[in-house]
PDB file of N, CA and C in Angstrom:
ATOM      1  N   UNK A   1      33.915   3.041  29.901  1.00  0.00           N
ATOM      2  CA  UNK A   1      34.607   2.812  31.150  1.00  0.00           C
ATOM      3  C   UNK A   1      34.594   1.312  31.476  1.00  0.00           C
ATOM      4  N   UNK A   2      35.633   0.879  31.780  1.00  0.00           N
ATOM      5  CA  UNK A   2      35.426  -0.685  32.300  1.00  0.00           C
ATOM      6  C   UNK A   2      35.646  -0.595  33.726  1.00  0.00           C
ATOM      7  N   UNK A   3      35.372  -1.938  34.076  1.00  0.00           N
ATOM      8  CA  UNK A   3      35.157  -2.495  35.555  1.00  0.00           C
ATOM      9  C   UNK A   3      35.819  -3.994  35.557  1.00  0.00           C
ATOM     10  N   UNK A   4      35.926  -3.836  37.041  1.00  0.00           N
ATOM     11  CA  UNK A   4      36.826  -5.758  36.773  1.00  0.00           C
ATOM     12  C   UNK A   4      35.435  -6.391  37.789  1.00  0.00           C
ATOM     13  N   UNK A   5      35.583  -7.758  36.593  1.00  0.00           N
ATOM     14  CA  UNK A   5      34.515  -8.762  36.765  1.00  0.00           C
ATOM     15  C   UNK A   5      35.641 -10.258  37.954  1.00  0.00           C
ATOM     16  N   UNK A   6      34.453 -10.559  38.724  1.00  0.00           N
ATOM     17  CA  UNK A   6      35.502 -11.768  38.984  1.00  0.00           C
ATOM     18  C   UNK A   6      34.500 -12.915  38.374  1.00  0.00           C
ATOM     19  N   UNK A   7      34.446 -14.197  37.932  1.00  0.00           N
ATOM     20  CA  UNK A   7      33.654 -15.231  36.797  1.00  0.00           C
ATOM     21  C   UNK A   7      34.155 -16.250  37.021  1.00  0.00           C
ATOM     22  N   UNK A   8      33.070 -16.776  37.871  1.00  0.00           N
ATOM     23  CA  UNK A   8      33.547 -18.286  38.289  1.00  0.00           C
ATOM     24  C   UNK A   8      32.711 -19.201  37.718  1.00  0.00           C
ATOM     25  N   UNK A   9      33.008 -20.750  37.442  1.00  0.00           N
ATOM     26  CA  UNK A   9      32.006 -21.105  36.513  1.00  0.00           C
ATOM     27  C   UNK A   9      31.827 -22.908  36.990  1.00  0.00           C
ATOM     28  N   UNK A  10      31.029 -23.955  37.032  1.00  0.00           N
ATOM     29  CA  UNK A  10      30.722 -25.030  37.313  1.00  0.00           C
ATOM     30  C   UNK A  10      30.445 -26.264  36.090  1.00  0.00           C
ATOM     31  N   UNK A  11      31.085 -26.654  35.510  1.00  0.00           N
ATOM     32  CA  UNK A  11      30.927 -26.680  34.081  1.00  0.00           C
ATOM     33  C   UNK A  11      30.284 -28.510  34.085  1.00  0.00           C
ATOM     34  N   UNK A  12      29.823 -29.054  33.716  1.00  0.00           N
ATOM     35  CA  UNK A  12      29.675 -30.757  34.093  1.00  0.00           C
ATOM     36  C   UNK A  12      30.436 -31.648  32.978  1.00  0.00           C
ATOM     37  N   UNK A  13      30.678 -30.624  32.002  1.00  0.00           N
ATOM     38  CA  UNK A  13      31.016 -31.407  30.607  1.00  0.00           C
ATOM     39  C   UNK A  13      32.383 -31.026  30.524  1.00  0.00           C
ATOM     40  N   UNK A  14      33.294 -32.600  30.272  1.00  0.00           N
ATOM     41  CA  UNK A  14      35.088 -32.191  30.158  1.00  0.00           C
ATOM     42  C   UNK A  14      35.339 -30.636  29.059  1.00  0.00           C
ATOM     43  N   UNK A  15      34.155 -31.312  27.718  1.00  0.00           N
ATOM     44  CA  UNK A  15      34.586 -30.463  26.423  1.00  0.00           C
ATOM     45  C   UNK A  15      34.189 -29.069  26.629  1.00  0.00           C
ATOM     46  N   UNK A  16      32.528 -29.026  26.747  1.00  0.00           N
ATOM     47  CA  UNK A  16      32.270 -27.619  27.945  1.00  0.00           C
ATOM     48  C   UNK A  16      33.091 -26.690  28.647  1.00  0.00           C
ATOM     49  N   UNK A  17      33.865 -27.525  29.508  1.00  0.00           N
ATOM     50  CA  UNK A  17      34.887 -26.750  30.535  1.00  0.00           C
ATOM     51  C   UNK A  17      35.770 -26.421  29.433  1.00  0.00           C
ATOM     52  N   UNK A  18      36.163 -27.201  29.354  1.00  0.00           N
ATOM     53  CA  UNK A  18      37.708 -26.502  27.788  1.00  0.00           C
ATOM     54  C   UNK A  18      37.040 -25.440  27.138  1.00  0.00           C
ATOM     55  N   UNK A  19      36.163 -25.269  26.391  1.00  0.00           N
ATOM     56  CA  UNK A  19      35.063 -24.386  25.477  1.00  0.00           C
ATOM     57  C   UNK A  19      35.470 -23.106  26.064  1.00  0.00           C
ATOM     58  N   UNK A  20      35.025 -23.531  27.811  1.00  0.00           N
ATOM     59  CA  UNK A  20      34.047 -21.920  28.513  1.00  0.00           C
ATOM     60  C   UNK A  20      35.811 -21.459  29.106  1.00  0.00           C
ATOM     61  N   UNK A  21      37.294 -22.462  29.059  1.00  0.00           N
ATOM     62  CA  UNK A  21      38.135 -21.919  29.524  1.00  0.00           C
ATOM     63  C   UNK A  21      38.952 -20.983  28.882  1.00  0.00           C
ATOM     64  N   UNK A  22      38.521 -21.653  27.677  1.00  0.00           N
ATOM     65  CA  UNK A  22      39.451 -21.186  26.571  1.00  0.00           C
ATOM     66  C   UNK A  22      38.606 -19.617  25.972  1.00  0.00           C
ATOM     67  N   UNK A  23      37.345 -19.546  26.273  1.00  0.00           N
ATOM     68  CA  UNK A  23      36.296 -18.423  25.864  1.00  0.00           C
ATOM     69  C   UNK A  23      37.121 -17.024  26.796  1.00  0.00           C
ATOM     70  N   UNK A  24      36.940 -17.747  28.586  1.00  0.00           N
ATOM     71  CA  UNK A  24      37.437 -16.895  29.339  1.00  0.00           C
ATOM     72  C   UNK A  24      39.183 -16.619  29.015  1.00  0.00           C
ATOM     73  N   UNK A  25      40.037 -17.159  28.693  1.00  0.00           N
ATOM     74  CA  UNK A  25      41.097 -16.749  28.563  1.00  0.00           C
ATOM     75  C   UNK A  25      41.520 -15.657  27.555  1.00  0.00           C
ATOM     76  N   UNK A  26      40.284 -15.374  26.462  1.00  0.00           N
ATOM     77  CA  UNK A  26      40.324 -14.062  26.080  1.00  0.00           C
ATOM     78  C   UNK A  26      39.988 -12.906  26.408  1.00  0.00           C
ATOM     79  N   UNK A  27      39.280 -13.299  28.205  1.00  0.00           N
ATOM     80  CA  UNK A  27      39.205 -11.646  28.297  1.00  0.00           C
ATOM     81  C   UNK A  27      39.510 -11.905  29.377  1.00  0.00           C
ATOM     82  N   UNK A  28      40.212 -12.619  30.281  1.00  0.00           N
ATOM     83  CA  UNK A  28      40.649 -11.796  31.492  1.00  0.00           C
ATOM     84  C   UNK A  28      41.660 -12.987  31.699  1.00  0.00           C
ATOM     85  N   UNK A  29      42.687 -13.055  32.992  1.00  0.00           N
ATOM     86  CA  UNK A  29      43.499 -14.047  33.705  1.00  0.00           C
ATOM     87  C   UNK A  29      42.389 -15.289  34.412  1.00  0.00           C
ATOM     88  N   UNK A  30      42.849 -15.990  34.793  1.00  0.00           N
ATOM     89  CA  UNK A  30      42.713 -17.264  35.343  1.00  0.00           C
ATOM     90  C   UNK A  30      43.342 -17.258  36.852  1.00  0.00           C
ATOM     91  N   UNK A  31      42.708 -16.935  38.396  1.00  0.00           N
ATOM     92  CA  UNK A  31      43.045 -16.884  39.352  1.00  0.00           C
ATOM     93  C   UNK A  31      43.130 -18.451  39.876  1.00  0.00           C
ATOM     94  N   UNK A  32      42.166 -19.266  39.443  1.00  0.00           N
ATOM     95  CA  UNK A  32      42.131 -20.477  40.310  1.00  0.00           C
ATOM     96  C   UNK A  32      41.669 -21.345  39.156  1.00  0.00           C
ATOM     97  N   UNK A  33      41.408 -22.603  39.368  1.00  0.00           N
ATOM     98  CA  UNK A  33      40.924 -23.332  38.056  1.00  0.00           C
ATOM     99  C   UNK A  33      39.547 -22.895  37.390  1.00  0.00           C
ATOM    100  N   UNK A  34      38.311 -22.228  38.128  1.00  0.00           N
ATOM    101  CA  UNK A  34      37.528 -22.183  37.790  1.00  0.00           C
ATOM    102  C   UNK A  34      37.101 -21.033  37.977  1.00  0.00           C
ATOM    103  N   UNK A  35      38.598 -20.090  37.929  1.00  0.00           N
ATOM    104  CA  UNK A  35      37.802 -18.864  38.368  1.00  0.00           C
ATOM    105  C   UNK A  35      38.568 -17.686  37.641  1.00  0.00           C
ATOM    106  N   UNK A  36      38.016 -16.548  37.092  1.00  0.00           N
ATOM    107  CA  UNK A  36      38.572 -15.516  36.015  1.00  0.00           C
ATOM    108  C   UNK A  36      38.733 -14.211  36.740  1.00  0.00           C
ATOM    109  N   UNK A  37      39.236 -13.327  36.636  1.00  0.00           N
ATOM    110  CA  UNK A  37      39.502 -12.016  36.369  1.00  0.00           C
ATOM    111  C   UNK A  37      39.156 -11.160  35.364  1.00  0.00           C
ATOM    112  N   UNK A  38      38.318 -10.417  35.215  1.00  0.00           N
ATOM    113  CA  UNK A  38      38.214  -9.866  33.751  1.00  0.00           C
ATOM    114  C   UNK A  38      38.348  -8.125  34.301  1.00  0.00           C
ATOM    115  N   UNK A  39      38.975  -7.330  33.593  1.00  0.00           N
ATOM    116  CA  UNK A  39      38.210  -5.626  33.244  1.00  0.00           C
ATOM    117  C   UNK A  39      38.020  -5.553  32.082  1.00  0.00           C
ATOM    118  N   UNK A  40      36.372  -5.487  32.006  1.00  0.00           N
ATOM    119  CA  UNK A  40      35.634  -5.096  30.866  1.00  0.00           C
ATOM    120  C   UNK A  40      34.726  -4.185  30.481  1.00  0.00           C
ATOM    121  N   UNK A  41      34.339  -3.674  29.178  1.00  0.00           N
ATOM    122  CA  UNK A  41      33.320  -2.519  29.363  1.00  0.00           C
ATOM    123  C   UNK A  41      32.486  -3.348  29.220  1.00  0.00           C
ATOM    124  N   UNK A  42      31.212  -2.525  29.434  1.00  0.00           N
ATOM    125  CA  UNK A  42      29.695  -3.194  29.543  1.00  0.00           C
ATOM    126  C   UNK A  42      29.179  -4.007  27.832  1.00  0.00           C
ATOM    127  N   UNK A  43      29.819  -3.925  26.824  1.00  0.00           N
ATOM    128  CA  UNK A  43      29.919  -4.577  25.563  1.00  0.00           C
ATOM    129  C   UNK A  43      30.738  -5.437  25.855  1.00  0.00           C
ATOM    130  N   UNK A  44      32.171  -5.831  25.825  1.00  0.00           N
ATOM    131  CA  UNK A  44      32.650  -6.935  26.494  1.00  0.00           C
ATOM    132  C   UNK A  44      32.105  -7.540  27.138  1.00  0.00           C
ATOM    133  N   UNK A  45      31.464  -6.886  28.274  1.00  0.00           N
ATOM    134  CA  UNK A  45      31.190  -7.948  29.487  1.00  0.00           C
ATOM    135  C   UNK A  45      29.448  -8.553  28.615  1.00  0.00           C
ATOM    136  N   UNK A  46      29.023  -7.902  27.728  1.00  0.00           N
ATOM    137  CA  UNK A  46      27.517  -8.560  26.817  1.00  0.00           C
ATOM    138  C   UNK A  46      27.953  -9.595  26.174  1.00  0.00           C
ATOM    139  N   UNK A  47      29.603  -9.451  25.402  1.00  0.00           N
ATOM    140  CA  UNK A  47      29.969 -10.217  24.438  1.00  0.00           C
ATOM    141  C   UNK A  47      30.232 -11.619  24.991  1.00  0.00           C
ATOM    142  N   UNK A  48      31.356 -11.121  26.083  1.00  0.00           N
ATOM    143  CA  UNK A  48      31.065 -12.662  26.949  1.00  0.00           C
ATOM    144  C   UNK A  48      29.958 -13.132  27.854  1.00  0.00           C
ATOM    145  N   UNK A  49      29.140 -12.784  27.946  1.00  0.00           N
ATOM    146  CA  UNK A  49      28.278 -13.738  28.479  1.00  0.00           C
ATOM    147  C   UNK A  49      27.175 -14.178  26.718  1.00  0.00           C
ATOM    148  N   UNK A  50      27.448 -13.686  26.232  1.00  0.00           N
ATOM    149  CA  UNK A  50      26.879 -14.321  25.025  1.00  0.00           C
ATOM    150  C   UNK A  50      27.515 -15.829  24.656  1.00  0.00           C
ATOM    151  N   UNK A  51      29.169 -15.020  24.611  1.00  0.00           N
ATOM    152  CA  UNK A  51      29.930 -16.351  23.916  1.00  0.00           C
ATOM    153  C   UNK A  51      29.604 -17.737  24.745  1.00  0.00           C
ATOM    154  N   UNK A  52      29.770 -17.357  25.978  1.00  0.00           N
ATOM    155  CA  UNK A  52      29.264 -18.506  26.983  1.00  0.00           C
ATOM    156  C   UNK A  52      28.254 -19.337  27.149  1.00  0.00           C
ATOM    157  N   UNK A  53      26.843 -18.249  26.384  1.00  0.00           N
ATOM    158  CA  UNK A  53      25.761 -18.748  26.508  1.00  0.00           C
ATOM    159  C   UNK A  53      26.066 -19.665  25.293  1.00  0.00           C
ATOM    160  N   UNK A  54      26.858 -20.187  23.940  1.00  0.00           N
ATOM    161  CA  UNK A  54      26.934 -20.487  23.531  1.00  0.00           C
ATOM    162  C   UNK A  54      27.831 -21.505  23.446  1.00  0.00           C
ATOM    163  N   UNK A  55      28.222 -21.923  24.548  1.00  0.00           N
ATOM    164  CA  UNK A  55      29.280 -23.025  24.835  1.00  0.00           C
ATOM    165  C   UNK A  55      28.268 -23.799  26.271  1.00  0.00           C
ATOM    166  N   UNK A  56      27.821 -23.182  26.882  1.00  0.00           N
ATOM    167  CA  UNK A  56      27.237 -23.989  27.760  1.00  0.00           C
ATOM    168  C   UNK A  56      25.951 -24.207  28.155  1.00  0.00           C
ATOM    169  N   UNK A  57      25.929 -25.763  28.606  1.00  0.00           N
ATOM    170  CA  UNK A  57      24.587 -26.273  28.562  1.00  0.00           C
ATOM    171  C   UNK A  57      23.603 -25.740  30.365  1.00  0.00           C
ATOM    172  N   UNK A  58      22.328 -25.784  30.074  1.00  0.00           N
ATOM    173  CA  UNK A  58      21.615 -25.665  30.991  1.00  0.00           C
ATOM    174  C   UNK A  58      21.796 -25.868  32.553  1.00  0.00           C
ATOM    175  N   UNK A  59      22.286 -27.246  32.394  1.00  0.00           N
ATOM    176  CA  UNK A  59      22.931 -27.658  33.675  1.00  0.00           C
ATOM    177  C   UNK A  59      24.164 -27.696  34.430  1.00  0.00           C
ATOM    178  N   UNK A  60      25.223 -26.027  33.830  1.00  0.00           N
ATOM    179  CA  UNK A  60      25.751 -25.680  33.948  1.00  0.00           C
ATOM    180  C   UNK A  60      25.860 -24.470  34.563  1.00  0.00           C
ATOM    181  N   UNK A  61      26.781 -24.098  35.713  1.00  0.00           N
ATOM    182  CA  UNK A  61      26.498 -22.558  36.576  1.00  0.00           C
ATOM    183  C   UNK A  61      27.384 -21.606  36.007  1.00  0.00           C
ATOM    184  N   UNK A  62      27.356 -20.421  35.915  1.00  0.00           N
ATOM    185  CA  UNK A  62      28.088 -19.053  35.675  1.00  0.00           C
ATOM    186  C   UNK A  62      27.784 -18.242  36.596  1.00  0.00           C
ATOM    187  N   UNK A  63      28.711 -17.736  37.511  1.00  0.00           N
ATOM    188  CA  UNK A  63      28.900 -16.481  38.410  1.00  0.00           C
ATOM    189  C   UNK A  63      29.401 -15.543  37.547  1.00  0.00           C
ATOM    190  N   UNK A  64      28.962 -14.138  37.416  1.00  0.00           N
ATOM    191  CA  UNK A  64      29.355 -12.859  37.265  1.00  0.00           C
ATOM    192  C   UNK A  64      29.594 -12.227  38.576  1.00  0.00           C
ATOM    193  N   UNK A  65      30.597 -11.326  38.929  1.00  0.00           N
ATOM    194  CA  UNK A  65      30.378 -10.484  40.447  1.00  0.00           C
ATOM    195  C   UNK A  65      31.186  -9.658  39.829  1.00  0.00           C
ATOM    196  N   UNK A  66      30.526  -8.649  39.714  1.00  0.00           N
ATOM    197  CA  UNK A  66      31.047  -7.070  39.332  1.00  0.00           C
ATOM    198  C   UNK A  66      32.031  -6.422  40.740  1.00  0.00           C
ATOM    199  N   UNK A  67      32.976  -5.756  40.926  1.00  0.00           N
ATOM    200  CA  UNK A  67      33.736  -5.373  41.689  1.00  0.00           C
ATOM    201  C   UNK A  67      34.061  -3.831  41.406  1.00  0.00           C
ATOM    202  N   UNK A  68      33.389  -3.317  42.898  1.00  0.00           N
ATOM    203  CA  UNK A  68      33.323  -1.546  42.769  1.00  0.00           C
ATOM    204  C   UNK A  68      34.777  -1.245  42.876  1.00  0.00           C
ATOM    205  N   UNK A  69      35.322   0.015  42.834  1.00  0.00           N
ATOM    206  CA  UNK A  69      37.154   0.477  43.020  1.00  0.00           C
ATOM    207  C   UNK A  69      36.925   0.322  44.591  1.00  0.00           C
ATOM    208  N   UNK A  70      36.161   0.134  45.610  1.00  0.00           N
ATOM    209  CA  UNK A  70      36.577   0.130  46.746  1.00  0.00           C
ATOM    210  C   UNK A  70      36.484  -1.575  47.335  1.00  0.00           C
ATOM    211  N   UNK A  71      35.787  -2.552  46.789  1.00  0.00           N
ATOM    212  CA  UNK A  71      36.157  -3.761  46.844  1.00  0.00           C
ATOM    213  C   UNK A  71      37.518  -3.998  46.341  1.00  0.00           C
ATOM    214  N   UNK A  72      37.870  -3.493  44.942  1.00  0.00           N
ATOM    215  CA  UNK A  72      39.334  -4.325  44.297  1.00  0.00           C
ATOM    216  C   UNK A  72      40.316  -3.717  45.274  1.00  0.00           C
ATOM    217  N   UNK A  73      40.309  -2.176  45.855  1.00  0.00           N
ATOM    218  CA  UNK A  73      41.657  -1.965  47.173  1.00  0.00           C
ATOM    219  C   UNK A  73      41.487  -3.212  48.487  1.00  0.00           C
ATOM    220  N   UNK A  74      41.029  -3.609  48.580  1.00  0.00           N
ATOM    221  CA  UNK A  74      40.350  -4.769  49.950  1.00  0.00           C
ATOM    222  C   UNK A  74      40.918  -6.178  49.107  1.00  0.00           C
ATOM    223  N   UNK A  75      41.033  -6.263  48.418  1.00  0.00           N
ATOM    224  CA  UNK A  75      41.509  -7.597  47.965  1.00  0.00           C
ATOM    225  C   UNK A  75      43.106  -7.855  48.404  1.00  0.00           C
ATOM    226  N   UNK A  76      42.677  -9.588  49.091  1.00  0.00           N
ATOM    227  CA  UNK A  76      44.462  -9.355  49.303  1.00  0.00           C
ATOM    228  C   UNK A  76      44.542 -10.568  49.062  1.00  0.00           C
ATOM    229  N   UNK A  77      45.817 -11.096  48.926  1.00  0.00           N
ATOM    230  CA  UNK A  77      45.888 -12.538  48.654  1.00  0.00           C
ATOM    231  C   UNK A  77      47.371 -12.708  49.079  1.00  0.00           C
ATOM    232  N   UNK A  78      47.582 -14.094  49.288  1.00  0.00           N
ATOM    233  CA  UNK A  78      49.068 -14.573  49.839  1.00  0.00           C
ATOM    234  C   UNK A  78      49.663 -14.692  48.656  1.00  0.00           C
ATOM    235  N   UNK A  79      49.736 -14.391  47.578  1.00  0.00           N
ATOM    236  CA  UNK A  79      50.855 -14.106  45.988  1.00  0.00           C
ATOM    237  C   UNK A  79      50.787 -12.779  45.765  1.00  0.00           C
ATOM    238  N   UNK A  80      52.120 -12.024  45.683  1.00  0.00           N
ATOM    239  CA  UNK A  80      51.899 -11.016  45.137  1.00  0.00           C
ATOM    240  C   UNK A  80      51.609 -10.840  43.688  1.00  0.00           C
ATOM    241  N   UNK A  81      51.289 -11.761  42.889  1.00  0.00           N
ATOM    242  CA  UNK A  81      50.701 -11.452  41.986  1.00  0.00           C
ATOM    243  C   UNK A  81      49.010 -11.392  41.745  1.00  0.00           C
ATOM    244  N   UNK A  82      48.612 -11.906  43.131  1.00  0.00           N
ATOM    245  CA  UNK A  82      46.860 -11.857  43.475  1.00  0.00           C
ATOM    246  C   UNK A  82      46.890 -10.386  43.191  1.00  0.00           C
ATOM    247  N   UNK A  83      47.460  -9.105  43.845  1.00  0.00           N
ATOM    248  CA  UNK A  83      46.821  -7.819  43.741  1.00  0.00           C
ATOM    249  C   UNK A  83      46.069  -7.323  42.825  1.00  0.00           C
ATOM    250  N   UNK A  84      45.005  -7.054  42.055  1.00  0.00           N
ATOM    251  CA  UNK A  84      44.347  -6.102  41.291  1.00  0.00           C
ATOM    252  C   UNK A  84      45.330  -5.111  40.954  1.00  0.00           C
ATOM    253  N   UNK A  85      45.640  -4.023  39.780  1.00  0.00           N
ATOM    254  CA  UNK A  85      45.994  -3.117  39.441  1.00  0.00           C
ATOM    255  C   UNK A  85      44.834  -2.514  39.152  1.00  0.00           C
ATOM    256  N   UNK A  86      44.933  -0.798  39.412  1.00  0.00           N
ATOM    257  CA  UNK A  86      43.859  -0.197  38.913  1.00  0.00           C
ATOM    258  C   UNK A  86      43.169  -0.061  37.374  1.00  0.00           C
ATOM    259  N   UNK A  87      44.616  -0.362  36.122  1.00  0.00           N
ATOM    260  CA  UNK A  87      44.232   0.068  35.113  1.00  0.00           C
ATOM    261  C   UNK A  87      45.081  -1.416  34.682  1.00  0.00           C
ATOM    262  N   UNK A  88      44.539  -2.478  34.236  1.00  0.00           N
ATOM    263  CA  UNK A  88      46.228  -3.387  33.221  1.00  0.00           C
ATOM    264  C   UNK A  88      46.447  -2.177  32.207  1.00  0.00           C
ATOM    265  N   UNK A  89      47.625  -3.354  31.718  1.00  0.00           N
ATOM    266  CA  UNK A  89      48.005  -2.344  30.463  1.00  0.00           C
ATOM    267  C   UNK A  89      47.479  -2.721  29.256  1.00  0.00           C
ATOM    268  N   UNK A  90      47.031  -1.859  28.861  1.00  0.00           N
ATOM    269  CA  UNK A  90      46.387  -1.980  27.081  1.00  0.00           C
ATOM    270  C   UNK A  90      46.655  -2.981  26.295  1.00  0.00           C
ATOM    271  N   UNK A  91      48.048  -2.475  26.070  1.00  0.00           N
ATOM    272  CA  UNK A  91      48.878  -3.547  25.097  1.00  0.00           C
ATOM    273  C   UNK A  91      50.368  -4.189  25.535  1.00  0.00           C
ATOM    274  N   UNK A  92      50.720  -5.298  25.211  1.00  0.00           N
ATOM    275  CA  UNK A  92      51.633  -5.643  25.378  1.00  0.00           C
ATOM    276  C   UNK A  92      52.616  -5.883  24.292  1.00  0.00           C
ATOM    277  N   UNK A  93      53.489  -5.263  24.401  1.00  0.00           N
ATOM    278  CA  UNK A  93      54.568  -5.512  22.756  1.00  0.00           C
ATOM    279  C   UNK A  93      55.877  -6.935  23.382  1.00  0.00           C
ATOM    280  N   UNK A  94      55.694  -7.551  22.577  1.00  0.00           N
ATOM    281  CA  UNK A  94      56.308  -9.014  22.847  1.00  0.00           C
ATOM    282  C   UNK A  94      57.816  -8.954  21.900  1.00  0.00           C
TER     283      UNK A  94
END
């Protein structure tokens, strides 16, 4: 079962930040500059905080905030593309 993560991050290093942006852009959207979207299962969500632990240094911050189904209905934002969906879609055929 997955869950959507929101992953915000404080990075001090230019190359760092690129590392940990480009890490996050494989598992979820990009809401703000420093801040992610993910739905992941609990292996995903191990895998990335691994990959991370491996791009960033000590003196660097990582937020995880797990989001129950009754927080993501409460989310609102002035873009309609801010809304949460309950499920994305799997796959996308291009």
């Amino acid at each position: 079962m997955k869950s959507w993560y929101l992953v915000a991050y404080d990075v001090r290093d230019p190359k760092r930040l690129a590392s940990a942006a480009k890490t996050l852009k494989g598992y979820g959207t990009r809401l703000q500059y420093s801040v992610f979207r993910c739905h992941l299962s609990k292996r995903e969500m191990e895998r990335l905080r691994w990959e991370l632990s491996q791009v960033l240094a000590k003196e660097d911050d990582i937020l995880f905030v797990g989001l129950c189904d009754a927080c993501i209905r409460k989310i609102r934002s002035r873009s309609s593309s801010g809304s949460w969906p309950e499920e994305p879609p799997g796959w996308v055929v291009l």
